[in-house]
Protein backbone atom coordinates (compact mmCIF):
# COMPACT_ATOMS: atom_id res chain seq x y z
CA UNK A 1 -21.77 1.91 -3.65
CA UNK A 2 -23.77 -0.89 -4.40
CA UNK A 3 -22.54 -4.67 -5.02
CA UNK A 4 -23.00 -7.95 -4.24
CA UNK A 5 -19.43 -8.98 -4.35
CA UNK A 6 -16.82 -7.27 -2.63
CA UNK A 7 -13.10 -7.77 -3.59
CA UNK A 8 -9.96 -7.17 -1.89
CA UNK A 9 -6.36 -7.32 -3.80
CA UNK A 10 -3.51 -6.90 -2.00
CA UNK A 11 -1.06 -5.54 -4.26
CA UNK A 12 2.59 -5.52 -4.60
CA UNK A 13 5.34 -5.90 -7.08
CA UNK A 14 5.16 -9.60 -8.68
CA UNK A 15 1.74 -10.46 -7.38
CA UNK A 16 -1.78 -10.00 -6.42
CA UNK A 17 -3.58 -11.64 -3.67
CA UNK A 18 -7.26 -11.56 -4.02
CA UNK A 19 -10.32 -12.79 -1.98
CA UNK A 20 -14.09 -11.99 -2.58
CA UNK A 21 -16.67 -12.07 -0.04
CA UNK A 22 -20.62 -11.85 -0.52
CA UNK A 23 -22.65 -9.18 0.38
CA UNK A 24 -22.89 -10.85 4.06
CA UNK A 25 -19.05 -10.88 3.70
CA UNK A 26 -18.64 -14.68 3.97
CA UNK A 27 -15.56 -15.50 1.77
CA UNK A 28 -16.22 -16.69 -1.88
CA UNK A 29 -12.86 -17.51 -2.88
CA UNK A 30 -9.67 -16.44 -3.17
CA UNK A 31 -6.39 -16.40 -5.16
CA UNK A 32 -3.46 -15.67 -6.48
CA UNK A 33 -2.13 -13.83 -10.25
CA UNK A 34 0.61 -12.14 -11.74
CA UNK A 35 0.58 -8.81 -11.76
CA UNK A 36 1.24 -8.42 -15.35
CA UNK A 37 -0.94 -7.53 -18.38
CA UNK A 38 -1.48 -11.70 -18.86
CA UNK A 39 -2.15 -12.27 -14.80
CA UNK A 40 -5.08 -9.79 -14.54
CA UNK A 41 -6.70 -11.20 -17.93
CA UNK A 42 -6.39 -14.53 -16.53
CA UNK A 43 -7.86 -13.19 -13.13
CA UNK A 44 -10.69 -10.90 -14.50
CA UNK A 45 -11.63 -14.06 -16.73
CA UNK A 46 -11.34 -16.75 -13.93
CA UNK A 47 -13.89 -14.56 -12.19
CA UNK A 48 -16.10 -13.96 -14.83
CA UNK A 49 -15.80 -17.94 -15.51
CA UNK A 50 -17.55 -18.55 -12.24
CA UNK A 51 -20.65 -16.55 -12.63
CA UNK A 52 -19.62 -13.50 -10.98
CA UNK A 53 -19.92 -10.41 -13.29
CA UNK A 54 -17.39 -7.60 -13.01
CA UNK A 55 -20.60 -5.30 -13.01
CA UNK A 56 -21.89 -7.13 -9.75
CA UNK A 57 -18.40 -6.41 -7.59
CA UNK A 58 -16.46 -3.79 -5.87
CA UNK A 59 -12.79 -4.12 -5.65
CA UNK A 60 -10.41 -2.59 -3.49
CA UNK A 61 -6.91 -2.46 -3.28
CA UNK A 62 -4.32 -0.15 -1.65
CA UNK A 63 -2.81 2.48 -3.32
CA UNK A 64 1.06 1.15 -3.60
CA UNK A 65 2.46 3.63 -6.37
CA UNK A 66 3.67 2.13 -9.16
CA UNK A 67 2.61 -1.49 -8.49
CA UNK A 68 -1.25 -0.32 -8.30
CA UNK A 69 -1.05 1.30 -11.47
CA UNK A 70 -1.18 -1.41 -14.01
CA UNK A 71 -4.34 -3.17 -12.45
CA UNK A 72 -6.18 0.71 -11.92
CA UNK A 73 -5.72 0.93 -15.79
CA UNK A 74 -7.01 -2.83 -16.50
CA UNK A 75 -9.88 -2.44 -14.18
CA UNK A 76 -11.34 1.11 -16.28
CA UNK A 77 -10.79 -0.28 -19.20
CA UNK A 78 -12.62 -3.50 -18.75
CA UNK A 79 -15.33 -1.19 -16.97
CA UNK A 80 -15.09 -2.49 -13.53
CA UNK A 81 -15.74 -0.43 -10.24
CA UNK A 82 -12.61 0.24 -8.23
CA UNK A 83 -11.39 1.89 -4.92
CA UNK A 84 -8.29 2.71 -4.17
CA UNK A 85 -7.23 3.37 -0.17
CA UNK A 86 -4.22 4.80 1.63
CA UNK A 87 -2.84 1.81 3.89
CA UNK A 88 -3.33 3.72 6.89
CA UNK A 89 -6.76 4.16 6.44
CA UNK A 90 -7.55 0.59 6.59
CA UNK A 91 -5.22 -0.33 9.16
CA UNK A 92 -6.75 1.86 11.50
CA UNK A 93 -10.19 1.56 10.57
CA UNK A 94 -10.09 -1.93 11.32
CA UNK A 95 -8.48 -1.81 14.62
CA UNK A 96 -4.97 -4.04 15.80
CA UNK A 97 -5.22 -7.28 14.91
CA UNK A 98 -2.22 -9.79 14.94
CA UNK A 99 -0.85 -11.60 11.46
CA UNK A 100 0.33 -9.67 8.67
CA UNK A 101 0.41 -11.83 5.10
CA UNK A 102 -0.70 -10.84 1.40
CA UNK A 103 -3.76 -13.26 1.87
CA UNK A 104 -4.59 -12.17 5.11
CA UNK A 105 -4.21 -8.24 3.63
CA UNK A 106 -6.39 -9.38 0.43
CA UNK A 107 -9.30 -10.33 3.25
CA UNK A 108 -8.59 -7.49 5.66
CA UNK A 109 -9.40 -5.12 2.31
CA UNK A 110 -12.68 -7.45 1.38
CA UNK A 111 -13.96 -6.63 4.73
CA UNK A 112 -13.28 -2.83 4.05
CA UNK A 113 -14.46 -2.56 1.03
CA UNK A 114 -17.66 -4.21 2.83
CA UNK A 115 -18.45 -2.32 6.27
CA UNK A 116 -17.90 1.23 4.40
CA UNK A 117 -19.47 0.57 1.39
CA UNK A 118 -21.55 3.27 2.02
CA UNK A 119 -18.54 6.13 2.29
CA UNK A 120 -16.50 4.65 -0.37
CA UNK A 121 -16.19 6.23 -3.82
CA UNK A 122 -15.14 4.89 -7.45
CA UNK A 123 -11.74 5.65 -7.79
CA UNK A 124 -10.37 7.17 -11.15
CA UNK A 125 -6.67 7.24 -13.16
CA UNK A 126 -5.38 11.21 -13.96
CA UNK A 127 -5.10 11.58 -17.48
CA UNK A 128 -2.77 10.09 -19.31
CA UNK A 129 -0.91 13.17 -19.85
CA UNK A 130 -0.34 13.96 -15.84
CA UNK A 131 0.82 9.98 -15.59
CA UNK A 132 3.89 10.64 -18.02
CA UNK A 133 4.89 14.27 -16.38
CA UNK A 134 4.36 12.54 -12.89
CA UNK A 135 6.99 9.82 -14.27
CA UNK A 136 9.64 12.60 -15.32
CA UNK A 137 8.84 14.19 -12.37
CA UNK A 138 10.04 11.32 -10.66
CA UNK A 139 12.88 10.28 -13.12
CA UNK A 140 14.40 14.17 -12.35
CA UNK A 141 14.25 13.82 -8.45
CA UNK A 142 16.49 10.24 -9.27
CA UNK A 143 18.96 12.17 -11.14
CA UNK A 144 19.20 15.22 -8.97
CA UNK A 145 19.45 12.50 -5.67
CA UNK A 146 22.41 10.83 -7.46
CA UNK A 147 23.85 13.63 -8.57
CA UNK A 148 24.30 15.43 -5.01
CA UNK A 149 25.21 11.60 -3.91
């Protein structure tokens, strides 16, 4: 994959830490939105605002679940490129190294996205049909758990 900005977002429930590095991954900025509809419109804008196409970057972000789901969708419908990675995967690809904060995590995922740019692929949403049946799916196995509880 091809870019000349690399993003990482470190996602979780309320928030989204970003940071963007150039293609010699030397940090270009970083942040902080919502993660709600309004917060990634106000980031995808803010980045836009500063010269830096969404055409022109590769994000990458972990896949948490739920909490990744909302900024997948955002990012294929504004057209961006996107990878999502298992946690593990970039926790041992980049070796130990001390401190663990959302910022730091946003920078640690930059840097991926970066040194395997060439093994990375665009990432995708299922239909919108296996999204709802995943969410019964997962609405049943709550039931049945509190039921036997």
């Amino acid at each position: 994959m091809e870019g000349n900005y690399w993003v990482g977002i470190d996602v979780s429930q309320k928030q989204l830490d970003w940071e963007i590095t150039t293609s010699g991954n030397q940090p270009a900025g970083a942040g902080l939105a919502a993660n709600s509809p309004r917060g990634i419109t106000r980031m995808l804008s803010g980045w836009t605002s500063r010269g830096i196409g969404l055409e022109q970057m590769i994000i990458c972000f972990e896949h948490t679940g739920p909490y990744g789901l909302l900024l997948a969708a955002m990012l294929e419908q504004a057209g961006a490129c996107y990878v999502m990675v298992s946690a593990a995967e970039v926790q041992h690809s980049l070796g130990i190294r001390r401190g663990k904060t959302d910022p730091i995590d946003a920078g640690r995922l930059a840097e991926y996205c970066w040194r395997f740019r060439d093994r990375l692929r665009p990432s995708r949403l299922p239909s919108g049909a296996l999204l709802e049946l995943r969410g019964w799916l997962l609405w049943r196995e709550r039931l049945v758990k509190m039921r036997t509880g």
